[in-house]
Protein backbone atom coordinates (compact mmCIF):
# COMPACT_ATOMS: atom_id res chain seq x y z
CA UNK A 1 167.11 74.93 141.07
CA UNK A 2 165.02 75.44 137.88
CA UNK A 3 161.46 75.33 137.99
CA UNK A 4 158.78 72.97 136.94
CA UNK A 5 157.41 75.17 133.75
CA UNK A 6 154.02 73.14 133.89
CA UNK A 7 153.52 73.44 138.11
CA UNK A 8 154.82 77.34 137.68
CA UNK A 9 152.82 78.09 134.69
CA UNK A 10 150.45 81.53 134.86
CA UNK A 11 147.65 79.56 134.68
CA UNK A 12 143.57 81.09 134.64
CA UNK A 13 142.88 83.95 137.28
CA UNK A 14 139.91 84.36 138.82
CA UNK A 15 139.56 87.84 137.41
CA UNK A 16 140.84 86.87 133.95
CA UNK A 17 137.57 84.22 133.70
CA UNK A 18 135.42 87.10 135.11
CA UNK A 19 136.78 88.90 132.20
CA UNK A 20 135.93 86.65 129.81
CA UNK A 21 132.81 85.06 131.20
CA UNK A 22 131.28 87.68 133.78
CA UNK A 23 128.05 88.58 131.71
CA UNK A 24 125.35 86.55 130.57
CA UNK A 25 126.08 88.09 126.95
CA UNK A 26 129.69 86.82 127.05
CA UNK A 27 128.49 82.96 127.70
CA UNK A 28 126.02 82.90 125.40
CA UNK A 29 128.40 84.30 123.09
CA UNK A 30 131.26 81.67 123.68
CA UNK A 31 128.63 78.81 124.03
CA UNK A 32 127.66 79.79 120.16
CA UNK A 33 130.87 79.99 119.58
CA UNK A 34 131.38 76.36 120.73
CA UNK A 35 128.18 75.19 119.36
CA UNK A 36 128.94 76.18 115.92
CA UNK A 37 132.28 77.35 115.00
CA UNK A 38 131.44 78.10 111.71
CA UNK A 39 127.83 79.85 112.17
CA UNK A 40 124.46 78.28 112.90
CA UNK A 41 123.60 75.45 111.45
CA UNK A 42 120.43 74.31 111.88
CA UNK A 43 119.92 70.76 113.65
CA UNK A 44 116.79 69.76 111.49
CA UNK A 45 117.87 70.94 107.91
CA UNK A 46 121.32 72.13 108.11
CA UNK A 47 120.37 75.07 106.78
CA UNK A 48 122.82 78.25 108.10
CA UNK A 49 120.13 80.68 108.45
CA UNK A 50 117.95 81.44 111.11
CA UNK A 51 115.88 84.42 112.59
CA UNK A 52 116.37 85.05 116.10
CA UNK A 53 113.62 85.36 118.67
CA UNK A 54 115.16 87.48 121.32
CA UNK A 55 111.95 86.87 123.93
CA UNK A 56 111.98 83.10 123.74
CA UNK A 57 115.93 83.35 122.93
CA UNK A 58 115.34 80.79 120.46
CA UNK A 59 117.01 80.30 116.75
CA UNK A 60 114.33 79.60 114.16
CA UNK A 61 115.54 78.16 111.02
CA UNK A 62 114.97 80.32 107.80
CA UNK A 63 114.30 77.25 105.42
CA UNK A 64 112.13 74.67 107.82
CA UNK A 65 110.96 76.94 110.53
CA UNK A 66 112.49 74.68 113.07
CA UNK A 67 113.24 76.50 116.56
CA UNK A 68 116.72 75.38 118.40
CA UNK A 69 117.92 76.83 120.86
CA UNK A 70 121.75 77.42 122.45
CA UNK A 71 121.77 74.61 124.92
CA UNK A 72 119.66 72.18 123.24
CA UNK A 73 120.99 69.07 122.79
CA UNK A 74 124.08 69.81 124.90
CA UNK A 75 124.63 68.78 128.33
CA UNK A 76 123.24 72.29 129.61
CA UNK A 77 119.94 70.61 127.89
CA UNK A 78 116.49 71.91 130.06
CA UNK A 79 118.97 74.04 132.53
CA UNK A 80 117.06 76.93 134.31
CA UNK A 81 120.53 78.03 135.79
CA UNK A 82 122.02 81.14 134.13
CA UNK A 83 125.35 80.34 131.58
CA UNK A 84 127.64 82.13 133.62
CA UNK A 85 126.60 79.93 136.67
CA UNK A 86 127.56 77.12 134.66
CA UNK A 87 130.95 78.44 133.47
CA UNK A 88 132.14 79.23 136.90
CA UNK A 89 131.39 75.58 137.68
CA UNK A 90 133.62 74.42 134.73
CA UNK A 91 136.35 77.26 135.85
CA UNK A 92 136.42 75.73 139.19
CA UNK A 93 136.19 71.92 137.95
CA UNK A 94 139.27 72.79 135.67
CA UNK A 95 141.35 74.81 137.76
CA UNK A 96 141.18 72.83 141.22
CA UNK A 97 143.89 70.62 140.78
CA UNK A 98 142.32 68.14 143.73
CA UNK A 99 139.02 68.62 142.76
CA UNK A 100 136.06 70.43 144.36
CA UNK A 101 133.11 68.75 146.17
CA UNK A 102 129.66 69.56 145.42
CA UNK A 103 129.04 70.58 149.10
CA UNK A 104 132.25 73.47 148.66
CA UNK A 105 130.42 73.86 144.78
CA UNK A 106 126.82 74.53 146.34
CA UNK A 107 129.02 77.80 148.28
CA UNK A 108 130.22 78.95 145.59
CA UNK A 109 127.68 78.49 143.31
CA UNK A 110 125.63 80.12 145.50
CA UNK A 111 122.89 77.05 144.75
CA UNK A 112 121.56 74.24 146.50
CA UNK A 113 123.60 71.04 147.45
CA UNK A 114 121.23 68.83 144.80
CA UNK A 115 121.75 71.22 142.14
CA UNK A 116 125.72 71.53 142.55
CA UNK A 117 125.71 67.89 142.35
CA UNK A 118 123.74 67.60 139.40
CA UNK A 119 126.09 70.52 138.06
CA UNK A 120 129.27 68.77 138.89
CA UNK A 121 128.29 65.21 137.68
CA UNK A 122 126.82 66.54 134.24
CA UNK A 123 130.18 67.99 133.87
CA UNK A 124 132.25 65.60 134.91
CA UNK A 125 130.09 63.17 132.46
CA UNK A 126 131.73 65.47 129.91
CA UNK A 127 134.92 64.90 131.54
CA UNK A 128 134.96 61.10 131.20
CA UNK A 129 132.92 60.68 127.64
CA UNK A 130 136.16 62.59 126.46
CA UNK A 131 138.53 60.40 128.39
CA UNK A 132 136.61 56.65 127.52
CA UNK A 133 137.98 57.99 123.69
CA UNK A 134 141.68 58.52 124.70
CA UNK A 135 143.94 55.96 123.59
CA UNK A 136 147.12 55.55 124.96
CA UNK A 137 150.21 54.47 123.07
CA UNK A 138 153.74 53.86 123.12
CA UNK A 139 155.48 52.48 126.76
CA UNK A 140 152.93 51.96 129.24
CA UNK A 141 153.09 51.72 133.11
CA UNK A 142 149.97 49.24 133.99
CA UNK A 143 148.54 47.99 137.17
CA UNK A 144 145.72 46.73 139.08
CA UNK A 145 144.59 49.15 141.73
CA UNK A 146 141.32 48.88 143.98
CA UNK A 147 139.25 52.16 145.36
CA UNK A 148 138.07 51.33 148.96
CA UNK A 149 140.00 51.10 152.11
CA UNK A 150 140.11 47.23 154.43
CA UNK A 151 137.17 46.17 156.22
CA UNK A 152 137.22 44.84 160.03
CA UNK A 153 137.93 41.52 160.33
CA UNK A 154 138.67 40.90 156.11
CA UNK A 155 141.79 39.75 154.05
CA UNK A 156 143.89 42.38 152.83
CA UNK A 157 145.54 43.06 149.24
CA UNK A 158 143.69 41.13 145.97
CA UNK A 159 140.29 39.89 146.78
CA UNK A 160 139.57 42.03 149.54
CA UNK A 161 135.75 42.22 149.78
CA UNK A 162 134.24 45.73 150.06
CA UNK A 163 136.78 46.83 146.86
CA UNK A 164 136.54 48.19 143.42
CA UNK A 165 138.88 47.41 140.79
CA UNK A 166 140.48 49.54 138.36
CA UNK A 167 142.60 49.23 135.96
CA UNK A 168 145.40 52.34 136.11
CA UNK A 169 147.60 52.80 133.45
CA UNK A 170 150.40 55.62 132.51
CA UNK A 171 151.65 56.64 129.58
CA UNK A 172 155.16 57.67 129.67
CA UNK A 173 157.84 59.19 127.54
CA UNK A 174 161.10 57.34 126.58
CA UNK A 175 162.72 59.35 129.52
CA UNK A 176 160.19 57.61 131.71
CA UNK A 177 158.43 61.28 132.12
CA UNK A 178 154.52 60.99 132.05
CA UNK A 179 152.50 61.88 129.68
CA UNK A 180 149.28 60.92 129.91
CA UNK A 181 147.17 58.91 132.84
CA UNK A 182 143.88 56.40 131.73
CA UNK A 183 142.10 55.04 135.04
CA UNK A 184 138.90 52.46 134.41
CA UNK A 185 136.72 50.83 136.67
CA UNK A 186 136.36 47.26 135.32
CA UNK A 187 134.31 44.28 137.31
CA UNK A 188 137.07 42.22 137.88
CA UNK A 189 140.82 41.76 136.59
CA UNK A 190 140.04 38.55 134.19
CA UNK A 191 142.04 38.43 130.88
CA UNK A 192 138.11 38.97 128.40
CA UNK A 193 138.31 42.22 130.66
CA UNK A 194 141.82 43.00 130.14
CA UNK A 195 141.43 42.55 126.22
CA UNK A 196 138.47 44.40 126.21
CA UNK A 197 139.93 47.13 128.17
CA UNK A 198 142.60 47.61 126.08
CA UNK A 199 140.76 47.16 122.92
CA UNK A 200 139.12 50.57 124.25
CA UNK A 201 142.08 51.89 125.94
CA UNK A 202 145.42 51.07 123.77
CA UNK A 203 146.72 51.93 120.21
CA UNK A 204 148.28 48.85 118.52
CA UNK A 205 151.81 48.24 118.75
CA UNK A 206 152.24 50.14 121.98
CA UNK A 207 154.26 48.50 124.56
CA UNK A 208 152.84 47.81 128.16
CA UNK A 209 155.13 46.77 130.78
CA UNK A 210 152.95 45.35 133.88
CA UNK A 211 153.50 43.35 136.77
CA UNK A 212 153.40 39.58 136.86
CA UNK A 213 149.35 39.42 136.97
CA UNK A 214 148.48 36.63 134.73
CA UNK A 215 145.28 38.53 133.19
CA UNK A 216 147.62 41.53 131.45
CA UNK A 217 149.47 39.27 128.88
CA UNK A 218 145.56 39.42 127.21
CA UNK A 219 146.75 43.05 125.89
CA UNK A 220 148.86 41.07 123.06
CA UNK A 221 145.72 40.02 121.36
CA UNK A 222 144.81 43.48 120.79
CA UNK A 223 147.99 43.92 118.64
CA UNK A 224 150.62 45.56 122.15
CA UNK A 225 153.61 44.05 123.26
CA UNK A 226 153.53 42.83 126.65
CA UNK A 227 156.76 43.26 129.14
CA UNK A 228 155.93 41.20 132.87
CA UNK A 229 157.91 42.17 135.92
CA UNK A 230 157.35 39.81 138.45
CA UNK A 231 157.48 42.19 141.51
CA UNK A 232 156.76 39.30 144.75
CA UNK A 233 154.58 41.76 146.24
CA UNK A 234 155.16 44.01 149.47
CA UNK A 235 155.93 47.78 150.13
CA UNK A 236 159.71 47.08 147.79
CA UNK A 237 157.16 46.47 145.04
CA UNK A 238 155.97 50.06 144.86
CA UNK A 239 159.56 51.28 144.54
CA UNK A 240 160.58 49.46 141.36
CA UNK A 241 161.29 51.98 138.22
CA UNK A 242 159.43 50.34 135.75
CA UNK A 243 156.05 51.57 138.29
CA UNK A 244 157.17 54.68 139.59
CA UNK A 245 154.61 56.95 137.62
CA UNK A 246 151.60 54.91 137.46
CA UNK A 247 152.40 54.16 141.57
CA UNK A 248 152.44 57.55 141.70
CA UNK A 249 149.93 58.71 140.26
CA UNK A 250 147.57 56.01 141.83
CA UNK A 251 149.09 57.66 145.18
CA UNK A 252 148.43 61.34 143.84
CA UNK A 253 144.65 60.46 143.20
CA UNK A 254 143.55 58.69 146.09
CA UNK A 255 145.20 61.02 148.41
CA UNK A 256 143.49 64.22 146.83
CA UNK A 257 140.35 62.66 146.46
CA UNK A 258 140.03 60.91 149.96
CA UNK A 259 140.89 64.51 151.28
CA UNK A 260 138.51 66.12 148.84
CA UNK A 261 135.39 63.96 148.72
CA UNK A 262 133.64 62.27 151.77
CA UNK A 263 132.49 59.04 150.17
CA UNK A 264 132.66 57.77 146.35
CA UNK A 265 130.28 55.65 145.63
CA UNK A 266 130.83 52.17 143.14
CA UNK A 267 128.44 53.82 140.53
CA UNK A 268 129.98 57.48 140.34
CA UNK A 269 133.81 56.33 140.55
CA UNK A 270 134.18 56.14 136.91
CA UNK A 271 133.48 59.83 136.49
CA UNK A 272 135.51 60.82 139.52
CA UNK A 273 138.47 58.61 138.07
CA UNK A 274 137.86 60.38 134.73
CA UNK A 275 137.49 64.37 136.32
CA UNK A 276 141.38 63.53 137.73
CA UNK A 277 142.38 62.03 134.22
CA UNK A 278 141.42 64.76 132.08
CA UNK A 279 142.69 67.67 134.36
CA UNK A 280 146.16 65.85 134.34
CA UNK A 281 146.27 64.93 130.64
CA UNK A 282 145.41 68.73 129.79
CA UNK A 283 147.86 70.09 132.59
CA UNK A 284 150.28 71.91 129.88
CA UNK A 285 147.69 74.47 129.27
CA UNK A 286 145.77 75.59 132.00
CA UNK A 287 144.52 78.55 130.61
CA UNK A 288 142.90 76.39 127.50
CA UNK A 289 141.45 73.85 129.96
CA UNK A 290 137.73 75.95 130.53
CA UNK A 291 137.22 76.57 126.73
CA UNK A 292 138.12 72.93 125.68
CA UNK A 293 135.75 71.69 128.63
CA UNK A 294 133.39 73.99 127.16
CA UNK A 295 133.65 72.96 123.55
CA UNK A 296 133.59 69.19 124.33
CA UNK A 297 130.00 69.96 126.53
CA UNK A 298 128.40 71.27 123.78
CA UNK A 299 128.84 68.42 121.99
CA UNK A 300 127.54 66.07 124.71
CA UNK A 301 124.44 64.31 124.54
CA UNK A 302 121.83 65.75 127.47
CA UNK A 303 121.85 63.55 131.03
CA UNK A 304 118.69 64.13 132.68
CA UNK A 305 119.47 63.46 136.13
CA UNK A 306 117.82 60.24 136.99
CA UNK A 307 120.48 59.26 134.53
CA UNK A 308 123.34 60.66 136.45
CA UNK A 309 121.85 59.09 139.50
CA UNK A 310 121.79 55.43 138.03
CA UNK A 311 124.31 55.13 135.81
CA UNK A 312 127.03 52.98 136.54
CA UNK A 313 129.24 53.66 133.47
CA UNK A 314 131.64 50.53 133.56
């Protein structure tokens, strides 16, 4: 039987990233790298010289005098924790295929449980400010999917109090391979939410088959063709073609992060959703997936963390 080239692929070693990103030196050389690809440029001016001072290790700009620094105005932003602390977190974000908890991330950090939280939420901020600009396009697997198991005593299925919507949605080639996942946590599956969503989420013109859930024909006012399948409900509605990646992938992510995580809270979800998206739509290259992580936090706005802690990011 021939293998799966993307699940056998070499992938990152542990001793190739220690390679790369062991010292101090070689993070602080990357993160410049990422920072600006094409030299310093300096935030105030735009000037591309600066002077370095090596005790503060600060940039000061040649024409305004104005003193930067490498993480300023990323999301590393204020850290005290050394660079290569922070890659390792991004190497094992990236490379644990079910995700890591902050409790396992505090061991290997070697850091406390508060800080490998902050660590891992900052990051997967990055994760999901990437994802909220994917669009999908072409055929589309959609469905309504809830985070949140049945309480005692309360109705199962739609309307099930104690549940968080989210929309799921797959994108998948014309051989009905996958090609790209998009999971959102909206407040409730209305058609203003559906057309917003997919105002957000969907290129024109691309073609979103759905069950028969009334509030999904509101993706043809954003310019996409809409294809119902009335399904009736029950387990045979899971087994239909026409769902089989975005069911699966809906089963794929709640089972890893059920057996990952201990609780998700409402608030967090979206960046939990998002951490699973963005590992799977980067799968092809494993190896790439730390550097492009890296590159995209560099360009993120800093979260201080009574950000993190509030935000609800619907």
């Amino acid at each position: 039987m021939a293998r799966n080239q993307v699940q056998f692929q070499k992938g990152y070693s542990l001793s190739s990233f220690m390679a790369d990103y062991g010292t101090e030196t070689q993070c602080q050389q990357a993160l410049f790298q990422w920072k600006w690809p094409s030299g310093f440029c300096c935030p105030q001016c735009g000037h591309t010289h600066a002077h370095t001072i090596r005790t503060r290790q600060l940039y000061q700009c040649k024409r305004c005098g104005h003193q930067t620094s490498l993480t300023a105005n990323t999301i590393f932003a204020a850290t005290k924790l050394p660079l290569t602390t922070w890659f390792l977190a991004i190497y094992l974000l990236t490379q644990s295929k079910n995700g890591i908890s902050a409790l396992s991330l505090m061991r290997q950090l070697g850091v406390s449980y508060n800080t490998a939280w902050m660590v891992k939420h900052k990051l997967m901020q990055v994760m999901k400010e990437r994802e909220d600009k994917r669009r999908l396009k072409g055929l589309i697997q959609l469905d309504d999917a809830y985070w949140g198991g049945r309480r005692r005593g309360g109705k199962c299925g739609r309307g099930s109090p104690g549940k968080i919507p989210f929309v799921a949605a797959v994108e998948v080639k014309s051989d009905g391979r996958p090609i790209a996942m998009k999971f959102r946590v909206v407040n409730a599956f209305r058609s203003r939410t559906i057309e917003r969503w997919a105002a957000q989420s969907l290129e024109p013109g691309a073609c979103v088959v759905s069950d028969g859930l009334s509030c999904f024909k509101a993706v043809t006012k954003t310019g996409c063709k809409h294809q119902p399948i009335v399904t009736g409900g029950g387990p045979e509605s899971v087994t239909l073609e026409a769902f089989t990646w975005v069911n699966t992938m809906l089963g794929n992510v709640k089972n890893a992060a059920t057996g990952t995580y201990h609780a998700v809270s409402k608030k967090h979800l979206p960046r939990y959703l998002a951490e699973f998206s963005y590992r799977f739509n980067r799968r092809y290259d494993l190896a790439a997936m730390l550097p492009r992580l890296g590159y995209v936090a560099a360009r993120t706005p800093p979260m201080p963390r009574r950000l993190l802690v509030l935000a609800g990011a619907f």
